[in-house]
Protein backbone atom coordinates (compact mmCIF):
# COMPACT_ATOMS: atom_id res chain seq x y z
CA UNK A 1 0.00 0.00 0.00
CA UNK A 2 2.73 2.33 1.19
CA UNK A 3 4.65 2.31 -2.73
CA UNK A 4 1.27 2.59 -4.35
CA UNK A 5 0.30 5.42 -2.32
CA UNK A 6 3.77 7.38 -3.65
CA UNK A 7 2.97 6.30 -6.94
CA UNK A 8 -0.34 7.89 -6.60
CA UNK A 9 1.63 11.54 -5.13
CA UNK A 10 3.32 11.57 -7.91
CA UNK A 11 0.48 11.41 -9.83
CA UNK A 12 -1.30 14.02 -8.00
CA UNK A 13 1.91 16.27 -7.94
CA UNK A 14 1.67 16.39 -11.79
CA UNK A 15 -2.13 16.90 -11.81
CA UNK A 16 -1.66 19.40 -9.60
CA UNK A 17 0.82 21.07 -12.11
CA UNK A 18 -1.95 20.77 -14.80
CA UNK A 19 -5.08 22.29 -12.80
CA UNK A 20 -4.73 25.73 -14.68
CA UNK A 21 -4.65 24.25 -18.05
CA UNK A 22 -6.86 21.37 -17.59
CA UNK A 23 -9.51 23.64 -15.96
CA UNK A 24 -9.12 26.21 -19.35
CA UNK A 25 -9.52 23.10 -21.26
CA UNK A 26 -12.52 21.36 -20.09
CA UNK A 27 -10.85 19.17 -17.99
CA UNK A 28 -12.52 17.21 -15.04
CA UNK A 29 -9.66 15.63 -13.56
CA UNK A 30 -10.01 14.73 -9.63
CA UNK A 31 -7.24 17.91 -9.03
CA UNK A 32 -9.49 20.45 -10.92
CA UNK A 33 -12.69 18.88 -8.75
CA UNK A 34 -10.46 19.08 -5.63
CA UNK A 35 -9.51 22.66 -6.45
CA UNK A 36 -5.58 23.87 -5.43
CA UNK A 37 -5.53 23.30 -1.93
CA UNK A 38 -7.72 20.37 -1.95
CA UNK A 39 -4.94 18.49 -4.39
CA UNK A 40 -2.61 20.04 -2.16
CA UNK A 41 -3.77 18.16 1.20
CA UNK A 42 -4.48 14.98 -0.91
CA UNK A 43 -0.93 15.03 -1.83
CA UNK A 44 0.33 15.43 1.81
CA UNK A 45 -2.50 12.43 3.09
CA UNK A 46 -0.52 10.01 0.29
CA UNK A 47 3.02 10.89 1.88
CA UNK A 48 1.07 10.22 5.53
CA UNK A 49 -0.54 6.90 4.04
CA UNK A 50 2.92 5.59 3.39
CA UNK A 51 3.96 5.94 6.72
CA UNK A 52 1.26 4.61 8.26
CA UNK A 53 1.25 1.60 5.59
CA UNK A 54 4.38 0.84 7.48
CA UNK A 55 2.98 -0.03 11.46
CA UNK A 56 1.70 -3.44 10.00
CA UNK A 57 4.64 -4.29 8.28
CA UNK A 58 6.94 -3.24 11.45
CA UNK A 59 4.77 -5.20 13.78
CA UNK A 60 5.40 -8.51 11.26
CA UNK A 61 8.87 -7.74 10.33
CA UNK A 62 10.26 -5.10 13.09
CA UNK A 63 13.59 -5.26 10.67
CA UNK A 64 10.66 -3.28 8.53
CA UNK A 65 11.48 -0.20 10.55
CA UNK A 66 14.31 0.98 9.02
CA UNK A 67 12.19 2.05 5.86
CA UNK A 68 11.09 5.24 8.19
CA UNK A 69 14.99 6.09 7.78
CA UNK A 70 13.86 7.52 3.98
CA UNK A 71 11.14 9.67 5.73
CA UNK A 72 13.81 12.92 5.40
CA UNK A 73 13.26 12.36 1.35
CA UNK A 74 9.37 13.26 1.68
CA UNK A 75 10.02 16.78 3.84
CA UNK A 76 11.49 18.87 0.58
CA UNK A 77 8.78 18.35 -2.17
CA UNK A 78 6.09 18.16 0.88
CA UNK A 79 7.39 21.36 1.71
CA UNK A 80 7.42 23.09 -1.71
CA UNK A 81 3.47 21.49 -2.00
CA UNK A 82 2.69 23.09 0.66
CA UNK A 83 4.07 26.00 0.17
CA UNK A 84 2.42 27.04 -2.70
CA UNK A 85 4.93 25.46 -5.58
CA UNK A 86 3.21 25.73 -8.94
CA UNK A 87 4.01 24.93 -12.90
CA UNK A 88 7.63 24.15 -13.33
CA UNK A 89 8.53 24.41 -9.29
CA UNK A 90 6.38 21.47 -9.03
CA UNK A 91 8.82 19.24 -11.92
CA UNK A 92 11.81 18.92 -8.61
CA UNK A 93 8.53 17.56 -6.44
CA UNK A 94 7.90 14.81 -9.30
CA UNK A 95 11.66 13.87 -9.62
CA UNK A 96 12.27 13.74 -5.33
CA UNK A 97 8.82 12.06 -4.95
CA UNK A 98 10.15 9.68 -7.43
CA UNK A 99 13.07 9.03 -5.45
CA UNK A 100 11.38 8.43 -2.11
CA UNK A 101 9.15 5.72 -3.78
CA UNK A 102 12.41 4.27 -5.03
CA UNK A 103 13.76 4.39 -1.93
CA UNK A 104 11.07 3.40 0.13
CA UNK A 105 10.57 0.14 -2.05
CA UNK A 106 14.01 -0.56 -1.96
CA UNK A 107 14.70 -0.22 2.11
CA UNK A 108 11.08 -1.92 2.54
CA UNK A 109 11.66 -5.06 0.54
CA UNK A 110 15.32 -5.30 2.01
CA UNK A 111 14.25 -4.82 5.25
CA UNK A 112 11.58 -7.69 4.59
CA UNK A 113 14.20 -10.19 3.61
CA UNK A 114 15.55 -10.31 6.70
């Protein structure tokens, strides 16, 4: 659940890139029903989702634990959400929301090996 919900931020950071044009255009995607900030919190309740995802997996596997060591990758493009990052300020969110799926899939099946 946790790597789908950061593949789903990533789709709602580029959405949320689009709402101006979509929104000219006709567009009914779920960011131009959610408005700005709505897309905005959505975005933020994915990066929460994957941390929570997590507490089962720790309480199977507590070697699961060290996947909360990539949490410091979600603060920068959570921050530039939040703070109001639009059109091409949102592209570094993509790319670093990229990376902490990565990484979270990476340190969470590793960590599941164990």
């Amino acid at each position: 659940m946790g790597v789908g919900a950061l593949a789903c931020a990533i789709l709602v950071a580029n959405n949320l890139r689009d709402i101006p044009t979509d929104a000219a255009s006709g567009k009914r995607t779920l960011a131009v029903k959610l408005g700005d900030a709505g897309t905005r919190r959505l975005y933020a309740a994915l990066l929460a989702a994957a941390a929570v995802a997590l507490v089962p997996a720790v309480l199977a596997r507590p070697w699961a634990a060290l996947t909360f060591l990539v949490a410091p990758l979600a603060f920068g493009p959570l921050k530039a959400v939040l703070g109001g990052a639009t059109g091409r300020d949102l592209l570094p969110v993509l790319r670093r929301t990229g990376a902490l799926e990565l990484a979270y899939g990476v340190v969470l099946g590793l960590s599941l090996a164990l």
